[in-house]
N, C-alpha and C. Protein backbone atom coordinates (compact mmCIF):
# COMPACT_ATOMS: atom_id res chain seq x y z
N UNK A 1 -36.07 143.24 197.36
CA UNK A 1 -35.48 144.13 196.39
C UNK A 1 -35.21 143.34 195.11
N UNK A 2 -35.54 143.72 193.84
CA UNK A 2 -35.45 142.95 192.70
C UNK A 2 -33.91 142.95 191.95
N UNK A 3 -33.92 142.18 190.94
CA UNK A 3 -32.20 142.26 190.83
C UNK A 3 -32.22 144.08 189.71
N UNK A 4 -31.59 144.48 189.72
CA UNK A 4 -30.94 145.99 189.11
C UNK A 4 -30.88 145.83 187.32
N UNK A 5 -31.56 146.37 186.78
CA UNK A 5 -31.68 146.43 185.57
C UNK A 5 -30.32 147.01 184.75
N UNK A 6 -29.77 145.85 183.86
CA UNK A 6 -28.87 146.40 183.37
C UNK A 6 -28.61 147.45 182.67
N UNK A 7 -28.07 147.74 182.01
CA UNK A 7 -27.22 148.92 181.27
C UNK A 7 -26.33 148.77 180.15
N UNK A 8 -26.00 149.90 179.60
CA UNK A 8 -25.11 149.50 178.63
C UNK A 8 -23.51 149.50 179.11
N UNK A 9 -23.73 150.58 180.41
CA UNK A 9 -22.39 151.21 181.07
C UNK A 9 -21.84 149.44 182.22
N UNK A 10 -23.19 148.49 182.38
CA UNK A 10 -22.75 146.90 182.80
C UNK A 10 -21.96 146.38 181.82
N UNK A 11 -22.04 146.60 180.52
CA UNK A 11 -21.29 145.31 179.64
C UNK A 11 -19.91 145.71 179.28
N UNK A 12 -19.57 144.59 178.91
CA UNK A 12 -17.80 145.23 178.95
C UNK A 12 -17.89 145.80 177.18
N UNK A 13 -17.23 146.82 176.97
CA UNK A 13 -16.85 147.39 176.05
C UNK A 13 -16.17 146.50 174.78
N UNK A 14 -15.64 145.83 175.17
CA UNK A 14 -15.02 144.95 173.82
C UNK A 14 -15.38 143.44 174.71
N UNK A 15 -16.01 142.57 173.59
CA UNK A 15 -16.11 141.27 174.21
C UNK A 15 -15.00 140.36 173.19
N UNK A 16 -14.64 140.75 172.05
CA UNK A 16 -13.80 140.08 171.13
C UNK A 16 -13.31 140.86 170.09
N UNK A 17 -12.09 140.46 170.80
CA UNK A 17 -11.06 141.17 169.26
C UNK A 17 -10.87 140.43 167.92
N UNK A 18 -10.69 141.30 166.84
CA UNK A 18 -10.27 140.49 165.36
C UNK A 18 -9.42 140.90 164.78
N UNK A 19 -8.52 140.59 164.55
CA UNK A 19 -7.58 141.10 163.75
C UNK A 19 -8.23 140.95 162.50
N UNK A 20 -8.36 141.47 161.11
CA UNK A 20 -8.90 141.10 159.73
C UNK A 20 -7.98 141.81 158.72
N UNK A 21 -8.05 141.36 158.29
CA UNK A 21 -6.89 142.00 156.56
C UNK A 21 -8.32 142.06 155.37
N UNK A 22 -8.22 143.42 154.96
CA UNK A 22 -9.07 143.68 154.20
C UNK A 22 -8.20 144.43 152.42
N UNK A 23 -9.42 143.08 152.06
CA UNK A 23 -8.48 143.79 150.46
C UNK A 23 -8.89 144.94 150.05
N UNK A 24 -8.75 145.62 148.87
CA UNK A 24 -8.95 146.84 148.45
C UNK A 24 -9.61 147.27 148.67
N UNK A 25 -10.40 146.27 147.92
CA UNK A 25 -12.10 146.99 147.62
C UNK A 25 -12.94 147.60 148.96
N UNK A 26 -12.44 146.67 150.03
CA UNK A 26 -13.06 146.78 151.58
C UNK A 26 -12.48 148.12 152.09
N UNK A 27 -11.87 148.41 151.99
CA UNK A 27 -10.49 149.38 152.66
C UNK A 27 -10.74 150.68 152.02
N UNK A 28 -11.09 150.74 150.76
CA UNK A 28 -11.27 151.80 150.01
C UNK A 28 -12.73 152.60 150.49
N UNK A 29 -13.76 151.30 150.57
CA UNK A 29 -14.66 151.67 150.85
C UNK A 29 -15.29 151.98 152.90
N UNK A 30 -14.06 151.35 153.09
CA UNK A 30 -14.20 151.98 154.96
C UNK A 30 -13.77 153.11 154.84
N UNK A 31 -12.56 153.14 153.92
CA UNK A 31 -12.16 154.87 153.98
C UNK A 31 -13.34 155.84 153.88
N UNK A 32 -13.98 155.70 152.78
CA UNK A 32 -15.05 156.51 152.19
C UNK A 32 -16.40 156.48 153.48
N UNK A 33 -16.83 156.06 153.67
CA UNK A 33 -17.60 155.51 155.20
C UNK A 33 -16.82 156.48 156.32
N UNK A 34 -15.97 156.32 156.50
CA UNK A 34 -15.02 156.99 157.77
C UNK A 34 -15.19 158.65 157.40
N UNK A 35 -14.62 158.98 156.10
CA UNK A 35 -14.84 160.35 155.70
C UNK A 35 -16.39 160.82 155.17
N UNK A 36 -17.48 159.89 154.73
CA UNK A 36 -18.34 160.78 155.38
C UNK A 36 -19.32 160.60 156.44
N UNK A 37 -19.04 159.38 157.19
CA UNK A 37 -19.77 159.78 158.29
C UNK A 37 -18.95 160.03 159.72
N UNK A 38 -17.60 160.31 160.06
CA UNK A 38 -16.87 160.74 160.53
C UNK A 38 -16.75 159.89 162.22
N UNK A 39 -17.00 158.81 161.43
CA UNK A 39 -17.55 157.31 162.80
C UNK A 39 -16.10 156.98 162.82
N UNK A 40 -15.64 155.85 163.50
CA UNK A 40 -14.35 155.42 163.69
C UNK A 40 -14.31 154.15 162.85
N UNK A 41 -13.24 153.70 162.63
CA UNK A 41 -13.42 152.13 161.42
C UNK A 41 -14.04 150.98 162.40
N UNK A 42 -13.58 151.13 163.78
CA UNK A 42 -14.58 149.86 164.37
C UNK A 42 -15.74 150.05 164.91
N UNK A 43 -16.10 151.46 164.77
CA UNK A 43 -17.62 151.33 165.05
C UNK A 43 -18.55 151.12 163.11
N UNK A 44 -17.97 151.40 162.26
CA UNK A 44 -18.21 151.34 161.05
C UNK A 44 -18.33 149.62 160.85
N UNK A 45 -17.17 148.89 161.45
CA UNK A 45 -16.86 147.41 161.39
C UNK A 45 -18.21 146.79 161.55
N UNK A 46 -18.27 147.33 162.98
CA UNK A 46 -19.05 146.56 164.26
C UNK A 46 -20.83 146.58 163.18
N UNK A 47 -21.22 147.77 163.34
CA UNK A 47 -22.18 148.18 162.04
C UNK A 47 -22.45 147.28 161.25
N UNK A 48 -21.29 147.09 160.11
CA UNK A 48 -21.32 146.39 159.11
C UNK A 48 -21.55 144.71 159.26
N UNK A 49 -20.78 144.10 160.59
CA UNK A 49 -21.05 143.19 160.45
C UNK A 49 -22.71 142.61 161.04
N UNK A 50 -23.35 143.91 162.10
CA UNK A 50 -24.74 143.15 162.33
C UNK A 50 -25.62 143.50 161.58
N UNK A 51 -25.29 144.78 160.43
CA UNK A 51 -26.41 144.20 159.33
C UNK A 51 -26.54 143.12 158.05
N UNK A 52 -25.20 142.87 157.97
CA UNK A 52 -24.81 141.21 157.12
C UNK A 52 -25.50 140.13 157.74
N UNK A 53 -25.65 140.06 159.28
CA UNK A 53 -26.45 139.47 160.05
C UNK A 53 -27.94 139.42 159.61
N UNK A 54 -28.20 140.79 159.72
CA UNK A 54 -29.96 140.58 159.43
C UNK A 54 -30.04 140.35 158.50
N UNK A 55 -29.15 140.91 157.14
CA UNK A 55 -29.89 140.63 156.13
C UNK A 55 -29.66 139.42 155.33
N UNK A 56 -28.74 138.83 156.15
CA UNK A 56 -28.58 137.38 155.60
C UNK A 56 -29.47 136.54 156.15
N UNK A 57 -29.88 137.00 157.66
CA UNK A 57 -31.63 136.31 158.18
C UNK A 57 -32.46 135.92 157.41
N UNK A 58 -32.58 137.27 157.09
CA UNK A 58 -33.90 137.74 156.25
C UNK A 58 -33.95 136.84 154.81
N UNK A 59 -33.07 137.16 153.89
CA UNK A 59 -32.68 136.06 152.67
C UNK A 59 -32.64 134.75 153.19
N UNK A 60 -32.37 134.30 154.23
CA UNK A 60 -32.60 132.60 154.27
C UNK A 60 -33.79 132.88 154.66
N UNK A 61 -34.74 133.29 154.75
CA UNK A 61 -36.37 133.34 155.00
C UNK A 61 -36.87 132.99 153.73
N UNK A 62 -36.25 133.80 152.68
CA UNK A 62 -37.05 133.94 151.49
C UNK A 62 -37.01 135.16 150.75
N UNK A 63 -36.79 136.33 152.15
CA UNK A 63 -37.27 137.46 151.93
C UNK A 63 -36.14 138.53 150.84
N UNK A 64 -36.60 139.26 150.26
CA UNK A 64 -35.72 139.99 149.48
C UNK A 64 -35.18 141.88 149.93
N UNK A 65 -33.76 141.93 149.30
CA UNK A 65 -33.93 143.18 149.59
C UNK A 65 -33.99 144.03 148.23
N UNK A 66 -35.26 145.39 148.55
CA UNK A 66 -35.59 146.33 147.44
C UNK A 66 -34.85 147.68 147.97
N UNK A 67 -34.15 148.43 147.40
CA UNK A 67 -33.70 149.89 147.21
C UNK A 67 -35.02 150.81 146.53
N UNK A 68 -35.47 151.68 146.97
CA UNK A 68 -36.24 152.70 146.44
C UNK A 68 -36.01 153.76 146.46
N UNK A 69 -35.81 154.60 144.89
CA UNK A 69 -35.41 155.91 144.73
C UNK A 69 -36.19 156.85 145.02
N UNK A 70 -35.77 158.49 145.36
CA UNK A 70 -36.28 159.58 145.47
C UNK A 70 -38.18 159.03 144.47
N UNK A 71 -37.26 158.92 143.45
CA UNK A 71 -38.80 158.61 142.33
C UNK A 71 -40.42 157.71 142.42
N UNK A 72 -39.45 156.85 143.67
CA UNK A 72 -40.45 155.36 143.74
C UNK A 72 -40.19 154.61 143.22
N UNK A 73 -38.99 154.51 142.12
CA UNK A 73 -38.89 153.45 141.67
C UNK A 73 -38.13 152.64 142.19
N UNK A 74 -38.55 150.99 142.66
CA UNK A 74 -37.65 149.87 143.22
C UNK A 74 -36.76 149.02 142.55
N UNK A 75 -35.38 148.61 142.88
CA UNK A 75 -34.39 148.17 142.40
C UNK A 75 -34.47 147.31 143.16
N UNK A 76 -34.09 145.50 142.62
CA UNK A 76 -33.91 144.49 143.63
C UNK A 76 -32.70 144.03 143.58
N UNK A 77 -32.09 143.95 144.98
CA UNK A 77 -30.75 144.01 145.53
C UNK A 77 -30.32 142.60 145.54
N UNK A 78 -29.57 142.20 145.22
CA UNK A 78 -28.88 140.73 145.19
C UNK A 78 -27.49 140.95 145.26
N UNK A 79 -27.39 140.50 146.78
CA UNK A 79 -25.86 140.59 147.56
C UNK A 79 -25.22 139.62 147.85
N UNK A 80 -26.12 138.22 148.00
CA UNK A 80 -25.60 137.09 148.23
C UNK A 80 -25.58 136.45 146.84
């Protein structure tokens, strides 16, 4: 019998807590996040911090990030 393929309902639900103090600017803008996508602030958190992840990957590659409007036209994003 092979070993049992995990799950998501196997992992524990919180592996680490953070306490964080967020200044304005952060706070203002979780608010706004919370009201319109009606997510909770730590699933909004959790979110936020693994795409800072990739896209800080990605920029130590080399690679850049572009925004593209309804129009086609591309804007280049510089976050770091």
């Amino acid at each position: 019998m092979g070993a049992a393929k995990e799950t998501q309902q196997d992992k524990p639900a919180v592996v680490e807590r953070v306490n964080v103090a967020l200044i304005a600017d952060s706070a203002a803008a979780l608010g706004k996040l919370q009201a319109r996508t009606g997510m909770k602030k730590v699933d909004i958190v959790n979110r936020a911090v693994q795409l800072y992840e990739f896209l800080e990957a990605e920029m130590r590659e080399g690679k850049e990030l572009v925004v593209r409007d309804p129009d086609g036209i591309d804007r280049l994003v510089k976050i770091f």
